[in-house]
N, C-alpha and C. Protein backbone atom coordinates (compact mmCIF):
# COMPACT_ATOMS: atom_id res chain seq x y z
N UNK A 1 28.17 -9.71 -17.66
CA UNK A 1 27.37 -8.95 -16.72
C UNK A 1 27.35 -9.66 -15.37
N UNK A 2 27.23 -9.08 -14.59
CA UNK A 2 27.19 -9.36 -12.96
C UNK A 2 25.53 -9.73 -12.67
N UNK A 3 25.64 -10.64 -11.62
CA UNK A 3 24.22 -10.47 -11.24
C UNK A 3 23.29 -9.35 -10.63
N UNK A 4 23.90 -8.38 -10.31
CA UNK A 4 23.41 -7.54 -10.05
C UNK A 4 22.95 -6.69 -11.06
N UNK A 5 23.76 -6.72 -12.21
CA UNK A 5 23.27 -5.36 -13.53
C UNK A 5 22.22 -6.72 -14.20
N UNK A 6 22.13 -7.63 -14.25
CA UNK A 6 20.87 -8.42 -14.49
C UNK A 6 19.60 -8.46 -13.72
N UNK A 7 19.57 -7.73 -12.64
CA UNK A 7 18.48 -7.78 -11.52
C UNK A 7 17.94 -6.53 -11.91
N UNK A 8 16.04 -6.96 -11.96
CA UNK A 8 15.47 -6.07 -12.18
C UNK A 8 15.46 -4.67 -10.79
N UNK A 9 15.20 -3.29 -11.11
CA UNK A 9 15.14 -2.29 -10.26
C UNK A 9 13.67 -2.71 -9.17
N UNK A 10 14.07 -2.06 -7.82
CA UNK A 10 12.62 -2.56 -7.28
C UNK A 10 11.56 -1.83 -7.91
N UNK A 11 10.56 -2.31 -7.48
CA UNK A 11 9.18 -1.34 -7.53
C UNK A 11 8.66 -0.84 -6.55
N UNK A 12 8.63 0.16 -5.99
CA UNK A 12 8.29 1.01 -5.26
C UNK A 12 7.36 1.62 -5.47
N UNK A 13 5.69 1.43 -5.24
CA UNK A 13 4.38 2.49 -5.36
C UNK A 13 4.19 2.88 -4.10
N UNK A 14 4.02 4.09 -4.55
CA UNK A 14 3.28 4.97 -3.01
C UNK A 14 1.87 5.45 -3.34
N UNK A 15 1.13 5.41 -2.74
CA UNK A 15 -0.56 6.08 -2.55
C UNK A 15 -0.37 7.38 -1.61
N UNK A 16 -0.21 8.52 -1.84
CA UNK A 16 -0.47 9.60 -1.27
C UNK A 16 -0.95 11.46 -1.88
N UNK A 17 -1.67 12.04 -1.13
CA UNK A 17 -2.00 13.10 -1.49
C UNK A 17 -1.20 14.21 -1.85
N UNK A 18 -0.34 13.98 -1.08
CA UNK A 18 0.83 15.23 -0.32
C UNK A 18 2.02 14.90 -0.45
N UNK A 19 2.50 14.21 0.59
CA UNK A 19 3.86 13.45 0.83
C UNK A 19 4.43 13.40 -0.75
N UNK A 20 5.93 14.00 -0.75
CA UNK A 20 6.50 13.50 -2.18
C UNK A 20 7.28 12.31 -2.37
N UNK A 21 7.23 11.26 -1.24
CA UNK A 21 7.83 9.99 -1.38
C UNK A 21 9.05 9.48 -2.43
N UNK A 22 10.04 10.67 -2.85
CA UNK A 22 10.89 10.25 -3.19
C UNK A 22 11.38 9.12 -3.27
N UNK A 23 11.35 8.31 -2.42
CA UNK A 23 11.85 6.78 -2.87
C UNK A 23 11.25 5.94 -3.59
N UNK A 24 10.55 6.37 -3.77
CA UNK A 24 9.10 5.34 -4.90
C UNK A 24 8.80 5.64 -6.05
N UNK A 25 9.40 4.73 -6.96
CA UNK A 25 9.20 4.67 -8.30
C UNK A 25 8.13 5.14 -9.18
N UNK A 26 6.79 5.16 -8.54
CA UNK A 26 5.46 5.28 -8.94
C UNK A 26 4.70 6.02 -7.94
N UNK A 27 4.06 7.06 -7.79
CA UNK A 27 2.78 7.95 -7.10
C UNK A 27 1.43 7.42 -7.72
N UNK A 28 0.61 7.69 -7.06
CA UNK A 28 -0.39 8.09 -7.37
C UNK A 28 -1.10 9.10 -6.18
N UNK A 29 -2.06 10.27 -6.09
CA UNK A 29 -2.67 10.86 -5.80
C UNK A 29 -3.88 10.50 -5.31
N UNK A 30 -4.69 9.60 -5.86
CA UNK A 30 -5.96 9.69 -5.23
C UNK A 30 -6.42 8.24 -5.23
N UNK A 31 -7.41 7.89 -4.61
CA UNK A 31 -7.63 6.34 -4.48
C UNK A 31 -8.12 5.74 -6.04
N UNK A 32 -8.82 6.52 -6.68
CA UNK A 32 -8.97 5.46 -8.42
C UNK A 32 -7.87 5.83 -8.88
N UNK A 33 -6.65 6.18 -8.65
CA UNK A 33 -5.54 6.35 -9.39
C UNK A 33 -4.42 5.05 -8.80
N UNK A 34 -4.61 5.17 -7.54
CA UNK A 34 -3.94 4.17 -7.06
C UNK A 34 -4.49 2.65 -7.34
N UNK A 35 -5.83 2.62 -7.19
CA UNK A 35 -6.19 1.35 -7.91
C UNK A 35 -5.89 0.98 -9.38
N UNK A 36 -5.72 2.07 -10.28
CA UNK A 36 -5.15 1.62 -11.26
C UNK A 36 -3.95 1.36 -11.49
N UNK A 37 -2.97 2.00 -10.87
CA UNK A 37 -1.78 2.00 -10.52
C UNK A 37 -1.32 0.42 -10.19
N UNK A 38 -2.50 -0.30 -8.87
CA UNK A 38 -1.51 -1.35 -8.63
C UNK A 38 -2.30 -2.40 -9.37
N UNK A 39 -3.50 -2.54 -10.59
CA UNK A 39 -4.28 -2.49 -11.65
C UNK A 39 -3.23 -3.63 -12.59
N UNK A 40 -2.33 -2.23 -12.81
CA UNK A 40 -1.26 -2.27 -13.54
C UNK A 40 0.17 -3.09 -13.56
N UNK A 41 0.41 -3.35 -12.05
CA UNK A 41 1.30 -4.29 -11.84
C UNK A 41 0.42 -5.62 -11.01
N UNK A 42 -0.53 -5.86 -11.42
CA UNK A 42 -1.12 -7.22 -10.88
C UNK A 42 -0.22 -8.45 -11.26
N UNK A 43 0.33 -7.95 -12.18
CA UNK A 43 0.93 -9.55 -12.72
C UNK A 43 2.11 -9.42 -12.11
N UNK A 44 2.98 -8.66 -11.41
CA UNK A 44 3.93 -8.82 -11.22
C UNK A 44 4.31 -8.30 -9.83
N UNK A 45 6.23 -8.23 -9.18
CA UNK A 45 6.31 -8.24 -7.57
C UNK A 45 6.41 -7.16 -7.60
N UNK A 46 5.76 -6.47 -6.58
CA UNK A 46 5.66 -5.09 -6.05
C UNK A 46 6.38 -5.26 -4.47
N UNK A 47 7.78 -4.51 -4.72
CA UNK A 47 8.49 -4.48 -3.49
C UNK A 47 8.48 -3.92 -2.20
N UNK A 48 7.66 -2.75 -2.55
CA UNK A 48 7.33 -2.19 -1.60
C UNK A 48 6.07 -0.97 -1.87
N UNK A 49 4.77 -0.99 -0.93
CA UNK A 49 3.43 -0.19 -1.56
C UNK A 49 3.73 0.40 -0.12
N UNK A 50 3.58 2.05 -0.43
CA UNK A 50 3.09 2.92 0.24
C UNK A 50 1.69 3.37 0.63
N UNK A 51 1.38 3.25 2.04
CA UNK A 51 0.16 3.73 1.68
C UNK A 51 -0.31 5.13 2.81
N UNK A 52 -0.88 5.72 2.46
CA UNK A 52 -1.15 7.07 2.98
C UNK A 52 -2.93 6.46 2.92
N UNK A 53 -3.71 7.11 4.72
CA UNK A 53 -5.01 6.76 4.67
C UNK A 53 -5.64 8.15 4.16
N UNK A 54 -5.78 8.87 4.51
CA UNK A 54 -6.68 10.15 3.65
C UNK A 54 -5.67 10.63 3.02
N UNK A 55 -6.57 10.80 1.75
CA UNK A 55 -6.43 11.32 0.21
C UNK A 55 -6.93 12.72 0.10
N UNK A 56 -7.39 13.57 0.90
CA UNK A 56 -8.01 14.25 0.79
C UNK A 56 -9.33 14.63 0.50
N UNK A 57 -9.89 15.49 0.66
CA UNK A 57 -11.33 16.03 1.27
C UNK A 57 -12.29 14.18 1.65
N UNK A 58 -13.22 13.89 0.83
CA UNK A 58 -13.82 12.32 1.15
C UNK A 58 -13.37 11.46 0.53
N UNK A 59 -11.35 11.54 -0.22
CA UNK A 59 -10.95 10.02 -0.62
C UNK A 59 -10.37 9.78 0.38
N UNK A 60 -10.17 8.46 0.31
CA UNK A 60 -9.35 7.70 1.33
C UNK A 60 -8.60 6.78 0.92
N UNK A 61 -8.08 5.80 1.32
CA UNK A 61 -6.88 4.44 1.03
C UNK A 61 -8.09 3.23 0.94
N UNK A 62 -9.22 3.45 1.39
CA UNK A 62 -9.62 2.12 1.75
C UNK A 62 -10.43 1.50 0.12
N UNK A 63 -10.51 2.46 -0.64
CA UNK A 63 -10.77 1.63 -2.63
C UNK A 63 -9.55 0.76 -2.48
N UNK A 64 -8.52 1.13 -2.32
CA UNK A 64 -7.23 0.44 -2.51
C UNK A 64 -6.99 -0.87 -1.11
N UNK A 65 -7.47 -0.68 -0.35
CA UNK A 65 -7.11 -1.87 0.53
C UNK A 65 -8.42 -3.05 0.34
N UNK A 66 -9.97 -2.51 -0.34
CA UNK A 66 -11.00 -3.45 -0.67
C UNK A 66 -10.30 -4.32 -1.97
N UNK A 67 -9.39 -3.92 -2.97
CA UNK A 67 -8.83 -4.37 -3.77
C UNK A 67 -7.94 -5.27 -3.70
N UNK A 68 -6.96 -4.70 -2.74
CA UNK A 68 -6.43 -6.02 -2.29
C UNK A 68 -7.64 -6.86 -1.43
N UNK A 69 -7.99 -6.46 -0.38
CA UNK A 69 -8.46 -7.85 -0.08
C UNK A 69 -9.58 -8.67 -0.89
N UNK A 70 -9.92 -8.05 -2.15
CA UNK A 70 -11.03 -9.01 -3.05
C UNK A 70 -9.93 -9.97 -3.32
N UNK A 71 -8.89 -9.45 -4.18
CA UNK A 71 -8.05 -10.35 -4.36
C UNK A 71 -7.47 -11.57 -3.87
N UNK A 72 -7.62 -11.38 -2.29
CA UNK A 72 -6.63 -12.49 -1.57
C UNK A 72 -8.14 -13.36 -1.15
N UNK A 73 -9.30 -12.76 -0.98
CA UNK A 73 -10.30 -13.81 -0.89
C UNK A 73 -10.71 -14.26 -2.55
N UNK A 74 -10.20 -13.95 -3.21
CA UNK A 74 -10.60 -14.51 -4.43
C UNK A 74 -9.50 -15.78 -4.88
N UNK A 75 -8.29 -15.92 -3.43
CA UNK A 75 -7.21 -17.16 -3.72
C UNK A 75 -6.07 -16.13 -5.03
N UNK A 76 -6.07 -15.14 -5.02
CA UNK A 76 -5.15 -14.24 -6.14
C UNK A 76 -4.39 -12.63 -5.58
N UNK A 77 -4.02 -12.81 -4.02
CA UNK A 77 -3.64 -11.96 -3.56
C UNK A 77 -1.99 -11.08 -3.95
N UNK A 78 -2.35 -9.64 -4.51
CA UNK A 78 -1.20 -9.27 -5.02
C UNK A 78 0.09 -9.62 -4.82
N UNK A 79 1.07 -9.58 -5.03
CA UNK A 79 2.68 -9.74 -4.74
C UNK A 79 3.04 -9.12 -4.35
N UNK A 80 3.06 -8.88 -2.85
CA UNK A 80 3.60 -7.51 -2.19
C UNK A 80 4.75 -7.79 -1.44
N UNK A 81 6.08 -7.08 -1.25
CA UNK A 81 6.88 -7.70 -0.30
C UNK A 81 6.53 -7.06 0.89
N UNK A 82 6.47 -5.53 1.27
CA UNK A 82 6.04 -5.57 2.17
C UNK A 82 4.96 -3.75 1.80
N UNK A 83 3.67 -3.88 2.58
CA UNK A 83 2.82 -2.53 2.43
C UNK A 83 3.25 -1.88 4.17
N UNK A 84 3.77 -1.04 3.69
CA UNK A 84 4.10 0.45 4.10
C UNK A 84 2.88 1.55 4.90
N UNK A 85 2.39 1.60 5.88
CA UNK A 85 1.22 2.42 5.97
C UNK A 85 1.77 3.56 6.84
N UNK A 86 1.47 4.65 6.50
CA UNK A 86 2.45 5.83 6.88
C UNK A 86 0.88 7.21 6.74
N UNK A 87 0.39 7.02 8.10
CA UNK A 87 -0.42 8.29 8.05
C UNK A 87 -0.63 9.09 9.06
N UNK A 88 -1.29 10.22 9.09
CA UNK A 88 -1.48 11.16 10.50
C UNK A 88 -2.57 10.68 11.20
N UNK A 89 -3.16 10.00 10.38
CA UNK A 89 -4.34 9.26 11.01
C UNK A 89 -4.34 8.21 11.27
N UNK A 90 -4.23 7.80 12.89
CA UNK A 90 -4.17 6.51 13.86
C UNK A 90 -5.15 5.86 13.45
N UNK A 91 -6.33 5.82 13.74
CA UNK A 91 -7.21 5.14 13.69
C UNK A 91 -7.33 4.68 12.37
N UNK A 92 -7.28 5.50 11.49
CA UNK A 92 -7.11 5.04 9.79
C UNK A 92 -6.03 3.89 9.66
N UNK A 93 -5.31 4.21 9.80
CA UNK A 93 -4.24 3.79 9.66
C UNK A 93 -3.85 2.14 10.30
N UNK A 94 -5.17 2.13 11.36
CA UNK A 94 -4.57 0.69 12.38
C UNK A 94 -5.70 0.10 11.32
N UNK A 95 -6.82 0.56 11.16
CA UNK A 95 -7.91 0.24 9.90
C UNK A 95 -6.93 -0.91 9.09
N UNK A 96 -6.13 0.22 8.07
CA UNK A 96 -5.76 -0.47 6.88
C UNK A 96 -4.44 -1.61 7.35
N UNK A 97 -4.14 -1.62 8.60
CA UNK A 97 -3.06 -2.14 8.81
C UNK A 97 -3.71 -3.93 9.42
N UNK A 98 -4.59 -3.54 10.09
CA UNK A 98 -5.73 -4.86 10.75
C UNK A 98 -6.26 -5.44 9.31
N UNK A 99 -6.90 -4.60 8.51
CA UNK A 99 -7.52 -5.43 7.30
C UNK A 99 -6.60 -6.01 6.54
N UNK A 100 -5.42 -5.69 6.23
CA UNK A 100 -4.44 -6.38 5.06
C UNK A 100 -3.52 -7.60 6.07
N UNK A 101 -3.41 -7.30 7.63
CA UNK A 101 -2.79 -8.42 8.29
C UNK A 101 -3.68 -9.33 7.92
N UNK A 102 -5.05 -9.27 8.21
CA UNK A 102 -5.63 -10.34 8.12
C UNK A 102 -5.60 -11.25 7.32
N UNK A 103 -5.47 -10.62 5.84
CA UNK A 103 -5.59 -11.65 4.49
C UNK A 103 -4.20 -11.86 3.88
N UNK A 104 -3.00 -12.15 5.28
CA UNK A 104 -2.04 -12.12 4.47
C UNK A 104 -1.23 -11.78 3.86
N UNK A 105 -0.94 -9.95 3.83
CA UNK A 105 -0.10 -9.14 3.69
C UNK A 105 0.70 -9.01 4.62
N UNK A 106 2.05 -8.50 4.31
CA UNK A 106 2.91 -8.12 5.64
C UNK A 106 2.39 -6.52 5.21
N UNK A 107 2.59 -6.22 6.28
CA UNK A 107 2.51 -4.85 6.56
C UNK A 107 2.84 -4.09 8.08
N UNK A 108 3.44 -3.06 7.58
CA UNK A 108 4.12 -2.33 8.69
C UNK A 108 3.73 -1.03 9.11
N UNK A 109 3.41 -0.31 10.01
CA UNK A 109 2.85 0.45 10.55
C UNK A 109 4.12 1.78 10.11
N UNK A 110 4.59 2.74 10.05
CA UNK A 110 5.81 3.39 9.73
C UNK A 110 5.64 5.12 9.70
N UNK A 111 6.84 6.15 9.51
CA UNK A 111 6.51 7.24 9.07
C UNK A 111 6.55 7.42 7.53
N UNK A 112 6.68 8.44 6.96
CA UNK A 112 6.99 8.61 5.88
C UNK A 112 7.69 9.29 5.46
């Protein structure tokens, strides 16, 4: 075998309502779905997290960005290579992008 057919596939999660994010291995829909979602890969590298700020009617992204940052002030910040924030909403969006720079995430401002 080659090193390449030995290399695991990335992981790709996206958080969104709408958007069908084809490139991402994993969806979730709504913010307690997405928290379980990345719940689920705590133990391991997450290559790339999508994130969409409104979820529709009063969810939002920000269950999912308090999660990460408990984590990274708890010294146990997820394995992210890089979070993805891709929304119609500016102000949301610079939100989740200011709170996860802070504690240490890369993260990129982007479309979707």
């Amino acid at each position: 075998m080659t090193q390449d057919q030995d290399a695991a596939p990335p992981v790709l999660l996206g958080i969104d309502d709408l958007r069908p994010l084809p490139h991402v291995t994993r969806i979730a829909r709504t913010s307690a779905d997405g928290v379980r979602l990345l719940e689920e890969h705590r133990d391991s590298y997450v290559d790339e997290l999508w994130l969409d700020h409104d979820l529709g009617g009063d969810d939002s992204i920000m269950p999912v960005v308090t999660l990460l940052e408990e984590a990274a002030f708890d010294g146990r910040p997820f394995r992210i290579g890089t979070v993805f924030v891709h929304s119609a909403n500016p102000i949301g969006a610079e939100t989740v992008v200011r709170s996860l720079t802070r504690w240490g995430y890369r993260v990129r401002r982007t479309t979707a």
